[in-house]
Protein backbone atom coordinates (compact mmCIF):
# COMPACT_ATOMS: atom_id res chain seq x y z
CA UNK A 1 75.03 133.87 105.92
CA UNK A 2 73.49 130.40 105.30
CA UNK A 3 75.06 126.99 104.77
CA UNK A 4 77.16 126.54 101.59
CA UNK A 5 74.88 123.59 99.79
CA UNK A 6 77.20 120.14 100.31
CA UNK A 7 74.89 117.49 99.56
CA UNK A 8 73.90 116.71 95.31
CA UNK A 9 70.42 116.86 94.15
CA UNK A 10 70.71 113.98 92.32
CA UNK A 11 73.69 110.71 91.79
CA UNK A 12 74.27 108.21 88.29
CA UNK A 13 72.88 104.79 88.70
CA UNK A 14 74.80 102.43 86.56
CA UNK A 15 72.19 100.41 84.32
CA UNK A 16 74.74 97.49 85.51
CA UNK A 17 73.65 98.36 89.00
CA UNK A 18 71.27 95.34 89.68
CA UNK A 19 74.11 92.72 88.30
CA UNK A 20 77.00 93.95 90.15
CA UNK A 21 77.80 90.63 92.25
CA UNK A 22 78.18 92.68 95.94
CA UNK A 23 74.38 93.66 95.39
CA UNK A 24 73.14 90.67 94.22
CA UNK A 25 74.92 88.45 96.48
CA UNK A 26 73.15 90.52 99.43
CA UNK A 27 69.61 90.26 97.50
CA UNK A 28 69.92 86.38 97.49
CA UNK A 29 70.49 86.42 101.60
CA UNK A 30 67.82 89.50 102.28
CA UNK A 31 65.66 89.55 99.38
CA UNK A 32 64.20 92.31 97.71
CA UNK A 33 64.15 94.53 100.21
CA UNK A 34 68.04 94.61 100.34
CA UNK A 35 68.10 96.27 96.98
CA UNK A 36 65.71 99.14 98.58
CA UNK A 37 67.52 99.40 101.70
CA UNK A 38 70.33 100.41 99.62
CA UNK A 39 68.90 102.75 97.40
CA UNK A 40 67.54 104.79 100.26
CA UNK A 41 70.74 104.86 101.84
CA UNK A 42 72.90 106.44 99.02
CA UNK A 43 69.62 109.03 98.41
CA UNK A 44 70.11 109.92 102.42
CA UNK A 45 74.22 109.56 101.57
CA UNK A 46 74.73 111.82 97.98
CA UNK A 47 71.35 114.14 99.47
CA UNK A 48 73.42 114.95 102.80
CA UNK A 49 76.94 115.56 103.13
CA UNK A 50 77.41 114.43 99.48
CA UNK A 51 79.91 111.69 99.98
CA UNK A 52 79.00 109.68 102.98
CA UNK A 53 76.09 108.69 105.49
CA UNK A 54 76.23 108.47 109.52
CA UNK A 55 74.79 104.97 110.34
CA UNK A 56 73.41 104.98 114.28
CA UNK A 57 70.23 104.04 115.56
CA UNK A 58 67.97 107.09 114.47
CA UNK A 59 69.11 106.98 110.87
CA UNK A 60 68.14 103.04 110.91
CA UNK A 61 65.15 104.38 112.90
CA UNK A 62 63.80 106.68 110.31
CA UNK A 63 64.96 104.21 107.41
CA UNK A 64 62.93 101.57 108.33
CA UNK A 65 60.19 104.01 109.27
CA UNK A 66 59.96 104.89 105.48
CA UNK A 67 59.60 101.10 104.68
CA UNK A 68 56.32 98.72 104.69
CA UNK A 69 58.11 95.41 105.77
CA UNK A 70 61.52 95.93 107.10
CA UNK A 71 62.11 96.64 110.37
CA UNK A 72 65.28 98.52 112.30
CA UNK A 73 67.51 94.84 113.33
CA UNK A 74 66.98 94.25 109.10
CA UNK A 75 68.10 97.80 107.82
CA UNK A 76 71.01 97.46 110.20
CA UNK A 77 71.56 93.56 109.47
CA UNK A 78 71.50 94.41 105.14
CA UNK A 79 73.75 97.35 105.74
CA UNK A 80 76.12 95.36 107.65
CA UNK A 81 76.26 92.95 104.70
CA UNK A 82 77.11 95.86 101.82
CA UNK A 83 79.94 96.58 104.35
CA UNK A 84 81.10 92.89 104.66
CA UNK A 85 80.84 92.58 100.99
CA UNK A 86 83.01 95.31 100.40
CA UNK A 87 80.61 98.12 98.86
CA UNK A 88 81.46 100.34 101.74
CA UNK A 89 84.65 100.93 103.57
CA UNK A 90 84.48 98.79 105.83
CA UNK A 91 87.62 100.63 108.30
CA UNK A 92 86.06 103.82 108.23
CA UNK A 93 82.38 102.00 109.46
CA UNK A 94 84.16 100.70 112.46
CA UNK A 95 86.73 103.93 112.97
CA UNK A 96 83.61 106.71 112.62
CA UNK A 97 80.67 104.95 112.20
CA UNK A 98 80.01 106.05 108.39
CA UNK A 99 79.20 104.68 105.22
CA UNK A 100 81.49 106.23 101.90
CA UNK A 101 83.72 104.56 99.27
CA UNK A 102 86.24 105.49 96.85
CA UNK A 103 83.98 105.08 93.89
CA UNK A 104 81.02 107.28 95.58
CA UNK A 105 83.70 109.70 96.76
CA UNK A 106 85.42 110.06 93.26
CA UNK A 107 81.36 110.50 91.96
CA UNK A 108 81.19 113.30 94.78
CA UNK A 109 84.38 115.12 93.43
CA UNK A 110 83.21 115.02 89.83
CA UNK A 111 79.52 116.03 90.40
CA UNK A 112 80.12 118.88 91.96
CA UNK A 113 83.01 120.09 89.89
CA UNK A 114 81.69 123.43 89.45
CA UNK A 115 81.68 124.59 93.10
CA UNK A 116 84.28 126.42 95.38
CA UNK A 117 83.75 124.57 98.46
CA UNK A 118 83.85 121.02 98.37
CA UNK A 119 85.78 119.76 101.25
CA UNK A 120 86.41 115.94 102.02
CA UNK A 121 87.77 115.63 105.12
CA UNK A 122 91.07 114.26 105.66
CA UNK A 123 89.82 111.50 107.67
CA UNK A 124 87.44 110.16 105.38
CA UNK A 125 89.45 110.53 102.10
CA UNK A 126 89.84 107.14 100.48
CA UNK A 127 90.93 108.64 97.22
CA UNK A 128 94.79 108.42 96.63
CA UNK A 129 96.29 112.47 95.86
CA UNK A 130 97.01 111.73 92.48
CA UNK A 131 93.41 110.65 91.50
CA UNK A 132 91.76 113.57 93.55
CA UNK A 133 93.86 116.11 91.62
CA UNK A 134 93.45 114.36 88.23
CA UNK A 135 89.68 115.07 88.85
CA UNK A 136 90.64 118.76 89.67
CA UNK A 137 92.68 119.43 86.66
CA UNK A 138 89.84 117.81 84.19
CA UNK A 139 87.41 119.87 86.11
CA UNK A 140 89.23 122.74 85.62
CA UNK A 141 89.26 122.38 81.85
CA UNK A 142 86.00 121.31 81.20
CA UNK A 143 85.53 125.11 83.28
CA UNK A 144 87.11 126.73 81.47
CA UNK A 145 86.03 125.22 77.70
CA UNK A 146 82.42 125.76 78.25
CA UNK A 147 82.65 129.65 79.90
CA UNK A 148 85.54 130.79 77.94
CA UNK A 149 85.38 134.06 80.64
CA UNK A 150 84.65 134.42 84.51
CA UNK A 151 80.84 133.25 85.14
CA UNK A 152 78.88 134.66 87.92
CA UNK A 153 79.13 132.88 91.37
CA UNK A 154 76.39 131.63 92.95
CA UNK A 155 76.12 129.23 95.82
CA UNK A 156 75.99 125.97 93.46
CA UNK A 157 77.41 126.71 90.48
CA UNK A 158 80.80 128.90 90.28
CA UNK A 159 84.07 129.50 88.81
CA UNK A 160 86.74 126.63 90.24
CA UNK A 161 89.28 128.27 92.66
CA UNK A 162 92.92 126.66 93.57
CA UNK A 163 91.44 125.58 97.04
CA UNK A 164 88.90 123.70 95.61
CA UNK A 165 88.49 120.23 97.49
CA UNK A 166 90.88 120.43 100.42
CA UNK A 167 93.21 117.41 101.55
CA UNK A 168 95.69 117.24 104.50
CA UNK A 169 99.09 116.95 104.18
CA UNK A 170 98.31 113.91 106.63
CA UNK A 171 97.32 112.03 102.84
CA UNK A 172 100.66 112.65 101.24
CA UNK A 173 102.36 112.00 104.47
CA UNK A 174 100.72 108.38 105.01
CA UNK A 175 101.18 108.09 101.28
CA UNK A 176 104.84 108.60 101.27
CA UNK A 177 105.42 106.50 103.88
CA UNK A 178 103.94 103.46 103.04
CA UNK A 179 105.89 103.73 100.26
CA UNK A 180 109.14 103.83 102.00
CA UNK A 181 107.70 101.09 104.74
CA UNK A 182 109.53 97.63 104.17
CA UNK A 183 106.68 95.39 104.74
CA UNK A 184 106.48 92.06 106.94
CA UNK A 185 106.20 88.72 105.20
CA UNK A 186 108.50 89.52 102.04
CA UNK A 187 107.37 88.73 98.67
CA UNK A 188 107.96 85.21 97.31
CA UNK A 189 111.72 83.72 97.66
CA UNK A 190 113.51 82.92 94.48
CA UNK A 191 113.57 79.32 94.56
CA UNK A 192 110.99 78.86 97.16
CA UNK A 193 114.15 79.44 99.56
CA UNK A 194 113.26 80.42 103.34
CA UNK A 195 114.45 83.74 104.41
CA UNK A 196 114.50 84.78 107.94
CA UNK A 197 111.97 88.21 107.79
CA UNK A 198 109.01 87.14 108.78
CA UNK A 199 109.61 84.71 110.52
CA UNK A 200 107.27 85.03 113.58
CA UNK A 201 103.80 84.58 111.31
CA UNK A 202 103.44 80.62 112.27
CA UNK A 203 103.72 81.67 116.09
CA UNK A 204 101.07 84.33 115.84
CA UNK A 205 98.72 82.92 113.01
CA UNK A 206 99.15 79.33 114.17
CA UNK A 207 100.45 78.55 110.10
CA UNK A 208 103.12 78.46 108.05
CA UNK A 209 104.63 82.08 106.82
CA UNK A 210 102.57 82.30 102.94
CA UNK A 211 106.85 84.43 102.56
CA UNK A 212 108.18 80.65 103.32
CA UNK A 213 106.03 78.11 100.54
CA UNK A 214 106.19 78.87 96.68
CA UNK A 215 103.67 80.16 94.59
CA UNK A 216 101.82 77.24 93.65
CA UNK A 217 101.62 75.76 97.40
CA UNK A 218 99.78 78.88 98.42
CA UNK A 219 96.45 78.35 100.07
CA UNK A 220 93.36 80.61 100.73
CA UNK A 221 93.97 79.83 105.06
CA UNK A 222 97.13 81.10 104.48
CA UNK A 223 95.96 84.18 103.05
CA UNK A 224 93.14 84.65 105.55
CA UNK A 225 95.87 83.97 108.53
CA UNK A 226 97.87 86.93 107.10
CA UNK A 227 98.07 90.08 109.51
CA UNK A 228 98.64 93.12 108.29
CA UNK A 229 101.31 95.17 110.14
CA UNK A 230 100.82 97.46 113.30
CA UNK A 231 102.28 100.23 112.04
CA UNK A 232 99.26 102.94 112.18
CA UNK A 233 99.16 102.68 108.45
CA UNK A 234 95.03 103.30 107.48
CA UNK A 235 94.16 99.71 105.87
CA UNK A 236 90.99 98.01 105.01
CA UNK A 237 93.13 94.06 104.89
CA UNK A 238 90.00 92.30 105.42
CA UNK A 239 87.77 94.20 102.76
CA UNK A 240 90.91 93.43 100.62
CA UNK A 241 91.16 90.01 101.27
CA UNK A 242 86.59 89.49 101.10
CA UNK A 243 86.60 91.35 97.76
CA UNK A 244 89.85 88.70 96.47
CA UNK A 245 87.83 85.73 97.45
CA UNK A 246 84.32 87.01 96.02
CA UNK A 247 85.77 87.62 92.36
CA UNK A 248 87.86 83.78 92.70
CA UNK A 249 91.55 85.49 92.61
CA UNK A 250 94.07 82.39 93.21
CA UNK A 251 95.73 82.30 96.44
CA UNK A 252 99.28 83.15 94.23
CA UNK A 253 97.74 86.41 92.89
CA UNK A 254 96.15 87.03 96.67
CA UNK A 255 99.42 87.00 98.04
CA UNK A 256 101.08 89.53 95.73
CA UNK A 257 98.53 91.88 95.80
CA UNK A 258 97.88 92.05 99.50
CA UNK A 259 101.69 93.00 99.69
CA UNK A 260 102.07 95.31 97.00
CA UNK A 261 98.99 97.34 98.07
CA UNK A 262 100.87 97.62 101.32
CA UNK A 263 97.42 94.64 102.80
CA UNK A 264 94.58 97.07 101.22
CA UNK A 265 96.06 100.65 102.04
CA UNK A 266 93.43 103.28 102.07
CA UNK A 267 93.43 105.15 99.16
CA UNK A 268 95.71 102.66 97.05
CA UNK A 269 95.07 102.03 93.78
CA UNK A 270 93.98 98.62 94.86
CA UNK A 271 90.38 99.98 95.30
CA UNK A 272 90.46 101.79 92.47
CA UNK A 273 90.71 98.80 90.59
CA UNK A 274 88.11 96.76 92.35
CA UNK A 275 85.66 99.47 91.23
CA UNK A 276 86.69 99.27 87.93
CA UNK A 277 85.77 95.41 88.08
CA UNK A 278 82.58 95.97 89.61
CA UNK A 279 81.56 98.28 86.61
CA UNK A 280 83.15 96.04 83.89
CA UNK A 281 79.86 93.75 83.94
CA UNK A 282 82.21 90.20 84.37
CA UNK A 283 84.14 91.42 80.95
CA UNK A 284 87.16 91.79 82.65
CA UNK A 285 87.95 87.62 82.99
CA UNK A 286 91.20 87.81 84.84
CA UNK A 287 90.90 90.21 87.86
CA UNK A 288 93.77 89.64 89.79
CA UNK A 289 96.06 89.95 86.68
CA UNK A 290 94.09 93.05 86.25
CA UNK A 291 94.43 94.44 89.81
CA UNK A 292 98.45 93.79 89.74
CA UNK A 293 98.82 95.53 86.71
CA UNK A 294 96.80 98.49 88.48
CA UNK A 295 99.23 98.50 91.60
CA UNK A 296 102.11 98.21 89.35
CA UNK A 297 101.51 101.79 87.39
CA UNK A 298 101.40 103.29 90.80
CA UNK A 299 104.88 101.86 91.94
């Protein structure tokens, strides 16, 4: 029996594509050939497993094969700089060596809608539970509005069934508890009062605990001396804290939402909202009052 298709034939470009600030940021450092670099990588990405890309040396190898002026050291320097930048996980780079992100994973999910097998595996899923079965449930209805009956089966298109994109219980688990987790470096004291929790950040970071000043005292060093907590929690703090500073969030805002998405869980709806800034086109003028109200439905 052959191999149950997993990659798409094809993936949605955005006509905002070219003025989303990540790519153009990297196109003003590499050039041109940035923009191709990237394009070829989420054609090998959606054409392959569907939802993310192995990065090692023979896929820069045969990337930079395929291109007239860019060699291996720039493929691998440009990619590098998407994952910086935040448009790839940045975590699950450094953890597995891959390239994926909630948005492409959520385009995965609704693409292939249609098919019985479309796994994610557990150690890859960025998605938060709720958002991967919200996509199941409108699947399922758009199913069963357009066939009315049972369809055929074949090996692309068929009828949903209830095991239809598989996540671990490991996801609700880590979900659950990082809800329950009482996190390090407290919100903001009434007052500007000192508590005592905490305390240890100006022995480890060499600054003052951001839990200790008031709002409007708040700098960006004290945000990028924050740590986030060793408690095996799946995080992506410094993709939190890049993707803050690239779309100008005040230190204040910073500060609440690195600690209310428990510093840039996986799968938080922290992500979700950065992706829905990336696609707003700069029409969305206040992102970090946008991103709190995001983490605040969740909680």
């Amino acid at each position: 029996m052959g191999r149950l298709k997993q990659g798409l034939d094809y993936f949605p470009l955005s006509t905002d594509f070219m003025h989303d600030r990540i790519v153009r940021r990297v196109m003003k450092r590499e050039g041109d050939s940035a923009f191709t670099v990237l394009l070829y990588t989420l054609s090998y990405l959606y054409s392959g497993e569907g939802y993310y890309v192995r990065v090692d040396d023979d896929f820069c190898d045969e990337l930079s094969d395929q291109l007239f002026s860019t060699d291996n050291d720039t493929v691998r320097r440009i990619i590098h700089l998407f994952i910086e930048y935040g448009l790839f996980d940045s975590t699950l780079y450094d953890r597995y060596g891959i390239l994926t992100s909630v948005d492409i994973q959520r385009q995965f999910l609704f693409i292939t809608k249609r098919r019985s097998h479309r796994n994610i595996h557990p150690d890859y899923c960025l998605m938060a539970d709720e958002d991967s079965q919200e996509l199941l449930d409108k699947a399922a209805q758009d199913t069963v509005a357009q066939t009315g009956a049972n369809v055929t089966q074949s090996p692309d298109t068929v009828t949903e069934s209830p095991d239809v994109a598989t996540f671990s219980s490991d996801i609700k688990r880590k979900e659950k508890e990082s809800k329950e987790n009482i996190l390090p470096n407290p919100p903001f004291c009434k007052g500007g009062n000192e508590e005592k929790e905490g305390g240890d950040f100006s022995e480890r970071s060499g600054g003052v605990n951001p839990a200790k000043k008031k709002t409007k005292d708040l700098t960006q060093e004290d945000i990028d001396r924050m740590q986030p907590p060793a408690d095996g929690c799946p995080r992506n703090f410094s993709g939190l804290v890049d993707n803050m500073r690239l779309y100008r969030i005040p230190p204040a805002e910073q500060y609440a939402i690195v600690v209310k998405s428990n510093y840039g869980e996986i799968g938080g709806n922290v992500w979700k909202g950065f992706g829905v800034i990336r696609g707003s086109g700069g029409k969305i003028k206040l992102p970090g009052h946008y991103l709190l109200s995001v983490i605040n439905k969740s909680v």
